[in-house]
PDB file of N, CA and C in Angstrom:
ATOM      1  N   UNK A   1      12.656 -26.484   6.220  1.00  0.00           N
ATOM      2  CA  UNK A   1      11.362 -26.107   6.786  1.00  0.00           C
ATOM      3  C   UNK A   1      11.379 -26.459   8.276  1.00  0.00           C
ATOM      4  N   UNK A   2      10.588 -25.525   9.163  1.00  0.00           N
ATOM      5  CA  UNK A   2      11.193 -25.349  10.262  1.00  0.00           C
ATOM      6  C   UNK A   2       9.601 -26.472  11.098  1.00  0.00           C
ATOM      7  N   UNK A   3       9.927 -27.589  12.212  1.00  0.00           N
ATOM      8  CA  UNK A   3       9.031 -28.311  12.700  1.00  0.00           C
ATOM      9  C   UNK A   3       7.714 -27.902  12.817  1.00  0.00           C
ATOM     10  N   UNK A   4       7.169 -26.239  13.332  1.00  0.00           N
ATOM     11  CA  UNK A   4       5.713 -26.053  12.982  1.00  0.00           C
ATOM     12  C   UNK A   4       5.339 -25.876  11.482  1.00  0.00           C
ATOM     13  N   UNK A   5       6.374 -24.948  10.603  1.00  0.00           N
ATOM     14  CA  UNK A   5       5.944 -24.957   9.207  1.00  0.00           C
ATOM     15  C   UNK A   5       5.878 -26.797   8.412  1.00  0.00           C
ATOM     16  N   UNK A   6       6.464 -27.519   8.903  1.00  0.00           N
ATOM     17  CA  UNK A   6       5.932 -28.967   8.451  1.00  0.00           C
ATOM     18  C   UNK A   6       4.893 -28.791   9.347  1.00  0.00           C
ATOM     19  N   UNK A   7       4.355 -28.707  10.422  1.00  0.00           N
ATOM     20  CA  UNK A   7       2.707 -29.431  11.455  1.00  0.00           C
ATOM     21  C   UNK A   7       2.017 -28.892  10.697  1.00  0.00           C
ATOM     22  N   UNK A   8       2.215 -26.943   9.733  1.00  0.00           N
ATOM     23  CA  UNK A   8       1.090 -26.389   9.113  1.00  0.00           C
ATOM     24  C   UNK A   8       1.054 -26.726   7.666  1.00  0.00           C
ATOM     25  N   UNK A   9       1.881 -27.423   7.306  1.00  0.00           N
ATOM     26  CA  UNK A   9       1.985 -27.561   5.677  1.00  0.00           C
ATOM     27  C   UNK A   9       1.404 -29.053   5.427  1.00  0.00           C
ATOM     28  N   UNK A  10       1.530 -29.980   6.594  1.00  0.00           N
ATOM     29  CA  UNK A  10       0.630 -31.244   6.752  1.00  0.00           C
ATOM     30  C   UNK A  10      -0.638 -31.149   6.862  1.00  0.00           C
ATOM     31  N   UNK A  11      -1.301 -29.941   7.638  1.00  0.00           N
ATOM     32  CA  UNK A  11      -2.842 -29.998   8.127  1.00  0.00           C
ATOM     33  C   UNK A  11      -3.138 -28.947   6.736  1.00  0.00           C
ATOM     34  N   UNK A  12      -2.033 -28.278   6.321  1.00  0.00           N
ATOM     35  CA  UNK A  12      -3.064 -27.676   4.762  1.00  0.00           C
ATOM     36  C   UNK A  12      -3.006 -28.406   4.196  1.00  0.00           C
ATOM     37  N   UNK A  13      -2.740 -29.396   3.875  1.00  0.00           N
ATOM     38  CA  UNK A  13      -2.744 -30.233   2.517  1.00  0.00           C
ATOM     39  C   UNK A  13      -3.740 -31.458   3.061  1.00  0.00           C
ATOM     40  N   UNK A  14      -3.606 -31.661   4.160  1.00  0.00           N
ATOM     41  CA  UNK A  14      -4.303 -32.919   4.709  1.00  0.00           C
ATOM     42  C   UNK A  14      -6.195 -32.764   4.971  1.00  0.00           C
ATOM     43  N   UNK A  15      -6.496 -31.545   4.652  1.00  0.00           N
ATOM     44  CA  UNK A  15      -7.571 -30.679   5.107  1.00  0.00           C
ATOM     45  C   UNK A  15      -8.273 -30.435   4.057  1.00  0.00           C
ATOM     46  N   UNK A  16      -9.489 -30.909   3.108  1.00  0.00           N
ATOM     47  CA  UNK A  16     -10.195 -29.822   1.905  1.00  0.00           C
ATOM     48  C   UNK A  16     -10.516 -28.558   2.690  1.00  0.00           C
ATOM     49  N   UNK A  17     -11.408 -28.494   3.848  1.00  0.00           N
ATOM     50  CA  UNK A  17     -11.662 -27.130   4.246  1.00  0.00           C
ATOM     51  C   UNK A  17     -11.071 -26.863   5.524  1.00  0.00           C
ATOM     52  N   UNK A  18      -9.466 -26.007   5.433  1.00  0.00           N
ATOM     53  CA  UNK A  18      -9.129 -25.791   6.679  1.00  0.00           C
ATOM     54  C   UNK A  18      -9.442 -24.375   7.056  1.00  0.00           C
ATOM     55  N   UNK A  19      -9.597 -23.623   8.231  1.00  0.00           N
ATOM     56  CA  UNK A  19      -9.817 -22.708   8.818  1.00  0.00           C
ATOM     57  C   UNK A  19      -8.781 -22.267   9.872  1.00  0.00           C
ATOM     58  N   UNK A  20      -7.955 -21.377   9.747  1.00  0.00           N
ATOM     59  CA  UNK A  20      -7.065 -21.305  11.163  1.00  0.00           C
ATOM     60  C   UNK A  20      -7.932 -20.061  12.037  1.00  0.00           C
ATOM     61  N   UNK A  21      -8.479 -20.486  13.076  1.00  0.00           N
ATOM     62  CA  UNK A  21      -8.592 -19.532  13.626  1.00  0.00           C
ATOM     63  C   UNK A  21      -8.986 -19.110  15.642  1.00  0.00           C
ATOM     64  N   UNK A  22      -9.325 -17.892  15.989  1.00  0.00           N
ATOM     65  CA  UNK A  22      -9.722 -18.073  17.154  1.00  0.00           C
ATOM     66  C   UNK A  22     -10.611 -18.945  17.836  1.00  0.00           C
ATOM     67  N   UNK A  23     -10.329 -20.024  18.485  1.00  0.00           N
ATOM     68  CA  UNK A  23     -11.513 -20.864  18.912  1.00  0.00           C
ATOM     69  C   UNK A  23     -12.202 -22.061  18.072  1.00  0.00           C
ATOM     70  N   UNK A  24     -12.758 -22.514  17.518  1.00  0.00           N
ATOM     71  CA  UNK A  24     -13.377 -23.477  16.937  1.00  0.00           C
ATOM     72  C   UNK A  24     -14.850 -23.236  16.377  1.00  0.00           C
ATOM     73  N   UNK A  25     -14.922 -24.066  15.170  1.00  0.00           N
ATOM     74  CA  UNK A  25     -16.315 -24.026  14.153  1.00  0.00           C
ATOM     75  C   UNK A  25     -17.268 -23.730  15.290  1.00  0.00           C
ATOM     76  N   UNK A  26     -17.633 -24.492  15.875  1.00  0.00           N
ATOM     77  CA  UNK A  26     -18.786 -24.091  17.485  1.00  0.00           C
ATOM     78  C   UNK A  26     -18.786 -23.031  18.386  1.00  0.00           C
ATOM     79  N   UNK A  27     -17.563 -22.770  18.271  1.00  0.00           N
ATOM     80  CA  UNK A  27     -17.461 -21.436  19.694  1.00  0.00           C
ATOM     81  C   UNK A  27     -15.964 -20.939  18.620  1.00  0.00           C
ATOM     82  N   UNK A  28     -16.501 -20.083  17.971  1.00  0.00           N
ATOM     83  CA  UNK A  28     -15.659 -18.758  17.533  1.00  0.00           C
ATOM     84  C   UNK A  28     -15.205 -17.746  18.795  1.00  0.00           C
ATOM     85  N   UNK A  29     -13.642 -17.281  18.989  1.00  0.00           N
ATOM     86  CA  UNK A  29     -13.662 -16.627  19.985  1.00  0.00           C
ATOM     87  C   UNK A  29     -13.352 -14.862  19.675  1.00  0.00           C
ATOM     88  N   UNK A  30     -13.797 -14.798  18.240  1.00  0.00           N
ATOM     89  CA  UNK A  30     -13.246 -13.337  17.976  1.00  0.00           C
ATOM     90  C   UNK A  30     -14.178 -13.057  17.140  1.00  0.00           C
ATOM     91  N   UNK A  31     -14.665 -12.071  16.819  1.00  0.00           N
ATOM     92  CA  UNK A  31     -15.892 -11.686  15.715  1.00  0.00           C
ATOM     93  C   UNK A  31     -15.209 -12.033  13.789  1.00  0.00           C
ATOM     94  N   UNK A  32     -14.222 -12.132  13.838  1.00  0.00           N
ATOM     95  CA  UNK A  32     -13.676 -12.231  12.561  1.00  0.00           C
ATOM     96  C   UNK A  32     -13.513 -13.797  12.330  1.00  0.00           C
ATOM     97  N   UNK A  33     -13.438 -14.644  12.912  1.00  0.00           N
ATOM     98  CA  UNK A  33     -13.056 -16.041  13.185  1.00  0.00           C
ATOM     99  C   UNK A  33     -14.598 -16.628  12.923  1.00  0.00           C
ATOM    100  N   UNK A  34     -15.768 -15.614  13.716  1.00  0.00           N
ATOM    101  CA  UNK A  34     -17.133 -16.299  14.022  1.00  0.00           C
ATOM    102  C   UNK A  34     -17.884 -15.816  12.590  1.00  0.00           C
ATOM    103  N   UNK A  35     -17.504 -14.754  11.901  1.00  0.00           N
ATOM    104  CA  UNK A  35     -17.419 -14.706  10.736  1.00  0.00           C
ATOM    105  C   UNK A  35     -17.369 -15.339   9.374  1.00  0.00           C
ATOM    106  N   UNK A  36     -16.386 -15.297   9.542  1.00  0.00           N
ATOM    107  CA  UNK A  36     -15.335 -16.865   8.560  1.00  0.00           C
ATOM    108  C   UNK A  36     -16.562 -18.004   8.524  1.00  0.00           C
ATOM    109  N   UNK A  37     -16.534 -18.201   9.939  1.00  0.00           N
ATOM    110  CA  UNK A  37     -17.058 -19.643  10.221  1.00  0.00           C
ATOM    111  C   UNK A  37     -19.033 -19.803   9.393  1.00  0.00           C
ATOM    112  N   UNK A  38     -19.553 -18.630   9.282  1.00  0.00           N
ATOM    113  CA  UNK A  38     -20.652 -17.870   9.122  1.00  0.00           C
ATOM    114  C   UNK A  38     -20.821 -18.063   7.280  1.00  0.00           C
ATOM    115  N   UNK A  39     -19.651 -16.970   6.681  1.00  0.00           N
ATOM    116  CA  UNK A  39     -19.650 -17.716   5.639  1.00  0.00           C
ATOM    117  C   UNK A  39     -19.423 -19.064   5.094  1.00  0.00           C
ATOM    118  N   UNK A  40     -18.371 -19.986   5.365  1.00  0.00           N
ATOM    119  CA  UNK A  40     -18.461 -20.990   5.188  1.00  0.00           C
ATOM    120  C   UNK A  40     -19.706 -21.669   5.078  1.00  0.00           C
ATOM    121  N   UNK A  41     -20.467 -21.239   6.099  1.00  0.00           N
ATOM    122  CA  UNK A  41     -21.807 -22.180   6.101  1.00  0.00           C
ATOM    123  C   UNK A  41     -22.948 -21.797   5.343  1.00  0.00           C
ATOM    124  N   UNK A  42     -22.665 -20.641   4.683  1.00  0.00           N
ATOM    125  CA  UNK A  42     -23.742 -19.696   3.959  1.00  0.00           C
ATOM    126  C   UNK A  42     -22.845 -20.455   2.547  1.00  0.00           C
ATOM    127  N   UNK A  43     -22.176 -20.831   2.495  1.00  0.00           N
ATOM    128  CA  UNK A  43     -21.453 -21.415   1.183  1.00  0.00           C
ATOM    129  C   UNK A  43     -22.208 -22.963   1.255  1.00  0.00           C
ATOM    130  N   UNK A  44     -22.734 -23.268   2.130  1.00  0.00           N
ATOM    131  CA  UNK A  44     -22.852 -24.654   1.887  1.00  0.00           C
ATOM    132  C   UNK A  44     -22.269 -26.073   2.509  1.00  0.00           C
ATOM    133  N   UNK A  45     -21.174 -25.216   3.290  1.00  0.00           N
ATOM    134  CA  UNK A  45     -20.066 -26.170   3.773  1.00  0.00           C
ATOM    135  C   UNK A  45     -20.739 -26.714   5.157  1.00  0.00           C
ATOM    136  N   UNK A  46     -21.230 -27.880   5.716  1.00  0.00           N
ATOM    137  CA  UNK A  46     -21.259 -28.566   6.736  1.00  0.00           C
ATOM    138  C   UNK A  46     -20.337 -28.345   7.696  1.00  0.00           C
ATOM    139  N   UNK A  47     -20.493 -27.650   8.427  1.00  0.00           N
ATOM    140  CA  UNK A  47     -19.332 -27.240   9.949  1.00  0.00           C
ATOM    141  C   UNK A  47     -18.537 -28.348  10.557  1.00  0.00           C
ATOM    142  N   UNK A  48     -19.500 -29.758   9.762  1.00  0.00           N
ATOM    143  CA  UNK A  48     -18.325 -31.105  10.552  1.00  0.00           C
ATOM    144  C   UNK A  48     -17.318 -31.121   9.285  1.00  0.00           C
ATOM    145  N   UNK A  49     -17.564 -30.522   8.127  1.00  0.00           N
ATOM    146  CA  UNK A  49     -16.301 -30.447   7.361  1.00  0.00           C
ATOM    147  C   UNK A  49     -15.768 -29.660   7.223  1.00  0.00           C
ATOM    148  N   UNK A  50     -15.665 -28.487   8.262  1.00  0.00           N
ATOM    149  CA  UNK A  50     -14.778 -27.436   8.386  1.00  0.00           C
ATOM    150  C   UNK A  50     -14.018 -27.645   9.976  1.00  0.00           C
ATOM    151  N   UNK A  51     -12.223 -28.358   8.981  1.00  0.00           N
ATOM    152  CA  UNK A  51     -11.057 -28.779  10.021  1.00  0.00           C
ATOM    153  C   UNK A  51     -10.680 -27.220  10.515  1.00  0.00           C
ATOM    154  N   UNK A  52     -10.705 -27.036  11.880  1.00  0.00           N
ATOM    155  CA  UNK A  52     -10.016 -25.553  12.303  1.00  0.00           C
ATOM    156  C   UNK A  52      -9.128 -25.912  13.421  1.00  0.00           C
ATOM    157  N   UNK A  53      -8.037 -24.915  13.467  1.00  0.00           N
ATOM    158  CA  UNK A  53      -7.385 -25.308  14.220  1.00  0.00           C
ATOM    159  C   UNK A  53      -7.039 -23.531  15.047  1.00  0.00           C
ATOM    160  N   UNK A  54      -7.480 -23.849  16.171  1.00  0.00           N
ATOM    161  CA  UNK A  54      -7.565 -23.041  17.744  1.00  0.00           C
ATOM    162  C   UNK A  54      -6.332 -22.419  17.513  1.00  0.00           C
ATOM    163  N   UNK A  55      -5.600 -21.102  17.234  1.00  0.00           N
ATOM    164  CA  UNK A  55      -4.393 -20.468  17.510  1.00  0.00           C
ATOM    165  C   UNK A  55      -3.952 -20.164  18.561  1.00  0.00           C
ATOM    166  N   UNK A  56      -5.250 -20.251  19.100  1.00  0.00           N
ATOM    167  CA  UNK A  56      -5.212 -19.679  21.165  1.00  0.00           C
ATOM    168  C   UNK A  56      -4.597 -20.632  21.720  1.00  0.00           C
ATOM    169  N   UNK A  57      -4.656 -21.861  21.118  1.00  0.00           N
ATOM    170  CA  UNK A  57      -3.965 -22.963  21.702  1.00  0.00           C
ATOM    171  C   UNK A  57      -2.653 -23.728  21.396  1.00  0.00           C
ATOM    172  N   UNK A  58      -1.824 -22.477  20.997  1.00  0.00           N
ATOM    173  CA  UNK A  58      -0.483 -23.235  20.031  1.00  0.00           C
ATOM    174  C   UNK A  58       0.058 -22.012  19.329  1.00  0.00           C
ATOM    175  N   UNK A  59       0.847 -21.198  20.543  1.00  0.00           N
ATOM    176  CA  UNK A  59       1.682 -19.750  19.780  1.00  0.00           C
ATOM    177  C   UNK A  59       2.601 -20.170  19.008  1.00  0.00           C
ATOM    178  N   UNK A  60       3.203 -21.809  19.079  1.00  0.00           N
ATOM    179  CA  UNK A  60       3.660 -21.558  17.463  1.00  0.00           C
ATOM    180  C   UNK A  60       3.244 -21.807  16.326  1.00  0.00           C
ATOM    181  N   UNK A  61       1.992 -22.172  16.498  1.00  0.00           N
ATOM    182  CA  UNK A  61       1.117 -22.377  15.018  1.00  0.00           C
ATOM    183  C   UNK A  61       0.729 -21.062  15.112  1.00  0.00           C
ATOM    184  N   UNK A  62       0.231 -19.836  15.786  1.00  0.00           N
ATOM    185  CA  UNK A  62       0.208 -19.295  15.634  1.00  0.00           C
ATOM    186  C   UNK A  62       0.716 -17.785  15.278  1.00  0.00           C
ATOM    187  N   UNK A  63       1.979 -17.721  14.841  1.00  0.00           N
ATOM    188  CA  UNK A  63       2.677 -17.366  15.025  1.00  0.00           C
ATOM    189  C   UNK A  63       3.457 -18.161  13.502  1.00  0.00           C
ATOM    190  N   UNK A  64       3.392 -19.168  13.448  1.00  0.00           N
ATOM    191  CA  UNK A  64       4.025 -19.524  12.211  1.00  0.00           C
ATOM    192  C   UNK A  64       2.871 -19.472  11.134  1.00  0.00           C
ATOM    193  N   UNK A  65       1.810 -19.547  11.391  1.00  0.00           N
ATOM    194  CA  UNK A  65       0.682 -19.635   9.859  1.00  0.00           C
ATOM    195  C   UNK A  65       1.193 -17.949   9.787  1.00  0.00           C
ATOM    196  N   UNK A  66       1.193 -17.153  10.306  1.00  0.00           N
ATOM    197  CA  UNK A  66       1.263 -15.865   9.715  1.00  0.00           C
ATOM    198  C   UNK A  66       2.657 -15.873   8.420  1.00  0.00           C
ATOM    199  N   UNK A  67       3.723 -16.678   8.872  1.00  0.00           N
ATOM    200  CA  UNK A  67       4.647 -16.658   7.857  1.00  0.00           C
ATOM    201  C   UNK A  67       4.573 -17.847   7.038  1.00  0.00           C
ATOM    202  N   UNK A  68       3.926 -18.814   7.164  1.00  0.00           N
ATOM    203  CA  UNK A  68       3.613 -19.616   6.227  1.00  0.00           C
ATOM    204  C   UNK A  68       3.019 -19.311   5.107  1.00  0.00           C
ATOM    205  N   UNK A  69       2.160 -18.287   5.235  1.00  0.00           N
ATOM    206  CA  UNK A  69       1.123 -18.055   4.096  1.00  0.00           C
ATOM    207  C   UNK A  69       1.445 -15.948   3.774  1.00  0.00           C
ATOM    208  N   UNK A  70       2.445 -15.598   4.780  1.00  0.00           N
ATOM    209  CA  UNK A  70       3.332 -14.514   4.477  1.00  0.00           C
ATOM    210  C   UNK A  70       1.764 -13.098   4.588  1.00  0.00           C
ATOM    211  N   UNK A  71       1.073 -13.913   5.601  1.00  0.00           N
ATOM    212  CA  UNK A  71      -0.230 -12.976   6.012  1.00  0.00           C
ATOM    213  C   UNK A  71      -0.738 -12.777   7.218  1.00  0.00           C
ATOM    214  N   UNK A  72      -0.642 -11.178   7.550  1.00  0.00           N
ATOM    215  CA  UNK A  72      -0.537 -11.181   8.950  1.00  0.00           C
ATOM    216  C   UNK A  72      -1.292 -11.793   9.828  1.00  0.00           C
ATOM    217  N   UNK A  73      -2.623 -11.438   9.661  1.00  0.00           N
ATOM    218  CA  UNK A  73      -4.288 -11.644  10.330  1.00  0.00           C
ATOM    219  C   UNK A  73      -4.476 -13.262  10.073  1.00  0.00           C
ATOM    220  N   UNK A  74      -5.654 -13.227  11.468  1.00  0.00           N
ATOM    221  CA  UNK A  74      -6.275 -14.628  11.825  1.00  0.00           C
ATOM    222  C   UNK A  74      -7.671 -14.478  11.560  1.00  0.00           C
ATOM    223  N   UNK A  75      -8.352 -14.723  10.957  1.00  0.00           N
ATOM    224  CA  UNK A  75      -8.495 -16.666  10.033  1.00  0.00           C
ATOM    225  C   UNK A  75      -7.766 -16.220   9.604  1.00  0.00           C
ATOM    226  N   UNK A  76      -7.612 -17.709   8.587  1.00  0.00           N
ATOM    227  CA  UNK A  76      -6.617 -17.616   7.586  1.00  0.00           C
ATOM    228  C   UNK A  76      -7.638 -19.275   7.095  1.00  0.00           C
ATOM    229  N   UNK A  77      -8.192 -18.994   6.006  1.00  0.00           N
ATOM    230  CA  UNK A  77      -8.990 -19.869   5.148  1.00  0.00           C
ATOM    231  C   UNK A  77      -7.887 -20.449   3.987  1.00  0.00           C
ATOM    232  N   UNK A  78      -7.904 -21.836   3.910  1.00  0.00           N
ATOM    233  CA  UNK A  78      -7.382 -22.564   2.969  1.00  0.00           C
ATOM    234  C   UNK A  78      -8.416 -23.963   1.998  1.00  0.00           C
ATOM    235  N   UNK A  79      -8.541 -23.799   1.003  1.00  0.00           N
ATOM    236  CA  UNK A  79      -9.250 -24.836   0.326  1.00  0.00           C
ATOM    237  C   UNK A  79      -8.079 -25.626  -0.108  1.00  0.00           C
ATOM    238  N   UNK A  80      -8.211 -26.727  -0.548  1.00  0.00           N
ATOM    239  CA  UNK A  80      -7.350 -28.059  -1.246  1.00  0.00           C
ATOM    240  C   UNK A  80      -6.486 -27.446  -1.315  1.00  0.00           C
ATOM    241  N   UNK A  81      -5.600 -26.658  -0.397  1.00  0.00           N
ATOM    242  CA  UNK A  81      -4.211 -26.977  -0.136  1.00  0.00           C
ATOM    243  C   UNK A  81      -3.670 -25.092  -0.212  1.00  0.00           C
ATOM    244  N   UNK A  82      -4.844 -24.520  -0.813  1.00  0.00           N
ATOM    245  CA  UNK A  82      -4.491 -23.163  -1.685  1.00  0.00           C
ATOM    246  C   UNK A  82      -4.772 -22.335  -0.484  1.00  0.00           C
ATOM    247  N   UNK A  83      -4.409 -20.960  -0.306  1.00  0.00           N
ATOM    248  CA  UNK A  83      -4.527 -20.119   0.658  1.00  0.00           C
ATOM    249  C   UNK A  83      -5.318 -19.044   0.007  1.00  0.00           C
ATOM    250  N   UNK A  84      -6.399 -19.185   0.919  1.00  0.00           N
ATOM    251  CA  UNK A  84      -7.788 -18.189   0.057  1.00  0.00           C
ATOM    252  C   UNK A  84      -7.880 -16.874   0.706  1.00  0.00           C
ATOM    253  N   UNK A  85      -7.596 -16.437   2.033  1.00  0.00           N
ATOM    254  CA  UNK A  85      -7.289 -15.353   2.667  1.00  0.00           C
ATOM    255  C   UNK A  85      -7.831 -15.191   4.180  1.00  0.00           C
ATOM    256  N   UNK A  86      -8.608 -14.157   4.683  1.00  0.00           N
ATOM    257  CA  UNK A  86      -8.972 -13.810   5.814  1.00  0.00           C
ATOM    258  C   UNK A  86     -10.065 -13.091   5.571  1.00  0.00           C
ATOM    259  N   UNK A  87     -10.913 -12.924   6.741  1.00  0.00           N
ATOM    260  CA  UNK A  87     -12.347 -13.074   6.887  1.00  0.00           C
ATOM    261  C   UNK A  87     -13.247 -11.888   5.547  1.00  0.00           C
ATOM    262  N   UNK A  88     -12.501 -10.763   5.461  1.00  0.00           N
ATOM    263  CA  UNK A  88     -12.894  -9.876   4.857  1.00  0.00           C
ATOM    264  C   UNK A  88     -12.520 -10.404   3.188  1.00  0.00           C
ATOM    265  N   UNK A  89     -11.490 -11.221   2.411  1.00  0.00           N
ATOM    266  CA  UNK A  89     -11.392 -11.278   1.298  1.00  0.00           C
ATOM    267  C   UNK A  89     -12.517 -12.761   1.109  1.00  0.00           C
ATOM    268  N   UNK A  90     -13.113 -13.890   2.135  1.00  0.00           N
ATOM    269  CA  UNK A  90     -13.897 -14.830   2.163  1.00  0.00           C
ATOM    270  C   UNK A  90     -14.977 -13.826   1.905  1.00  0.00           C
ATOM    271  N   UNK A  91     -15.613 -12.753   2.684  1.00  0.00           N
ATOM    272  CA  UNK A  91     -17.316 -12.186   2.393  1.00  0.00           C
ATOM    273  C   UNK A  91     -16.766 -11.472   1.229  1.00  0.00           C
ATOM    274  N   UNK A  92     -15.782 -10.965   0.569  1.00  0.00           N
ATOM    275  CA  UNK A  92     -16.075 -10.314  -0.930  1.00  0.00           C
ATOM    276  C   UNK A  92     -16.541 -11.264  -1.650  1.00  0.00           C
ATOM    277  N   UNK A  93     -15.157 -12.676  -1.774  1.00  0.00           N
ATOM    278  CA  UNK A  93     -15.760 -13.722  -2.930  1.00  0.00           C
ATOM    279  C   UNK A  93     -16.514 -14.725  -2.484  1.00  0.00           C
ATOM    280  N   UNK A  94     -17.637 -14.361  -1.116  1.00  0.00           N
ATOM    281  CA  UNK A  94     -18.837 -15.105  -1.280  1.00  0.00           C
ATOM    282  C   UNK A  94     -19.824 -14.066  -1.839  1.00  0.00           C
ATOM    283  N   UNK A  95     -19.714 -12.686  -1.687  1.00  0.00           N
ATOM    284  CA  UNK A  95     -20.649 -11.745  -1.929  1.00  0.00           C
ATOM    285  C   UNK A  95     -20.536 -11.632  -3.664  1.00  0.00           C
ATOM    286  N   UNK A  96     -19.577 -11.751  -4.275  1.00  0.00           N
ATOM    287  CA  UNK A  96     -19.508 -12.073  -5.766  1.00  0.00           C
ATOM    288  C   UNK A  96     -19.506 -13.186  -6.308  1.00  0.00           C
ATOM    289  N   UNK A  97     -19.711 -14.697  -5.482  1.00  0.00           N
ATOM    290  CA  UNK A  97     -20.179 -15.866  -5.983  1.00  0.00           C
ATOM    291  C   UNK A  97     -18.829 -16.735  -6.122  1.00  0.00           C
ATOM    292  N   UNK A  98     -17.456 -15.659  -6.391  1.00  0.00           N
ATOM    293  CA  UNK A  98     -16.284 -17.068  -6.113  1.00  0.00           C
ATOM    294  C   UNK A  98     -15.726 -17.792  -5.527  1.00  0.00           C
ATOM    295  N   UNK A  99     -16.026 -17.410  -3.923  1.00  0.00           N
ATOM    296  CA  UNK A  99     -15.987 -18.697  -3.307  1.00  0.00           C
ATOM    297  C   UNK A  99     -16.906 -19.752  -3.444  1.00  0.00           C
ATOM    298  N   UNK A 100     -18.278 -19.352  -3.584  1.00  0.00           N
ATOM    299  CA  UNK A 100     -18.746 -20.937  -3.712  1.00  0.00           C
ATOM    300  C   UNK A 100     -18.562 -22.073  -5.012  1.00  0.00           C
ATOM    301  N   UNK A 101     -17.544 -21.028  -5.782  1.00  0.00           N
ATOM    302  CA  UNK A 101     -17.014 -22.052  -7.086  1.00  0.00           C
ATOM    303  C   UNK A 101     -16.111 -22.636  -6.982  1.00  0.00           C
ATOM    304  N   UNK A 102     -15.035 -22.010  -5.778  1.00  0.00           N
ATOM    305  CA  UNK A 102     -13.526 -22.540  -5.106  1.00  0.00           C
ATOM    306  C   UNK A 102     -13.893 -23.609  -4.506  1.00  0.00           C
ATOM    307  N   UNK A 103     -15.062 -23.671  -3.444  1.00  0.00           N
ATOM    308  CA  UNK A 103     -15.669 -25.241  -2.261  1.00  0.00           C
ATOM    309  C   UNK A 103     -16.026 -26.066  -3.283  1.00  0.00           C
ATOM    310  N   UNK A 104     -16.642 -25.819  -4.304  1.00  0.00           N
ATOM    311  CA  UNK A 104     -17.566 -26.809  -4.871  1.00  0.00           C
ATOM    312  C   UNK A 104     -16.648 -27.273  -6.488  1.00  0.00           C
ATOM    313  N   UNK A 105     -15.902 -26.112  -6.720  1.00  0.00           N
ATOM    314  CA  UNK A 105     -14.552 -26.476  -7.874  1.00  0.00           C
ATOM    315  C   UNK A 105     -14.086 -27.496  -7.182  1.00  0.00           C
TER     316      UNK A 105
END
């Protein structure tokens, strides 16, 4: 495993609610990122417990979460360790109720 795939395989596992994405829980810098961040909080999740980590700030985290989790697009939402998807598969399974069984499972 190559030095960023250990930095990203430490902060998924080290993280209940991680978020990879443009910018941060406070200042989203892409409409899909500010999204993400949108549901999460419509789930219930407290924004000080949503860990995100800035891609804008680290082309090889960014650049390696895409092959870490073997998915192109940014966010990239992870619960307890599991890789839940990107912004559009988060509003299906909040809009059908399974994400808020994944945060609270």
């Amino acid at each position: 495993m190559s030095d960023v795939q250990q930095r990203i395989d430490e902060l998924v596992k080290g993280n209940e609610v991680l978020l990879f994405m443009k910018g941060n829980a406070s200042f989203p810098m892409c409409g899909f990122s500010g999204r993400a961040i949108q549901v999460l909080k419509a789930c219930g999740v407290d924004a000080k417990n949503i860990a995100t980590v800035n891609v804008l700030d680290d082309a090889e985290i960014r650049q390696g979460i895409k092959e870490y989790s073997n998915w192109p697009t940014i966010p990239q939402l992870y619960i307890k360790g599991e890789f839940i998807g990107g912004s559009d598969i988060m509003m299906e399974m909040y809009e059908s109720g399974e994400l808020q069984k994944v945060i609270t499972g």
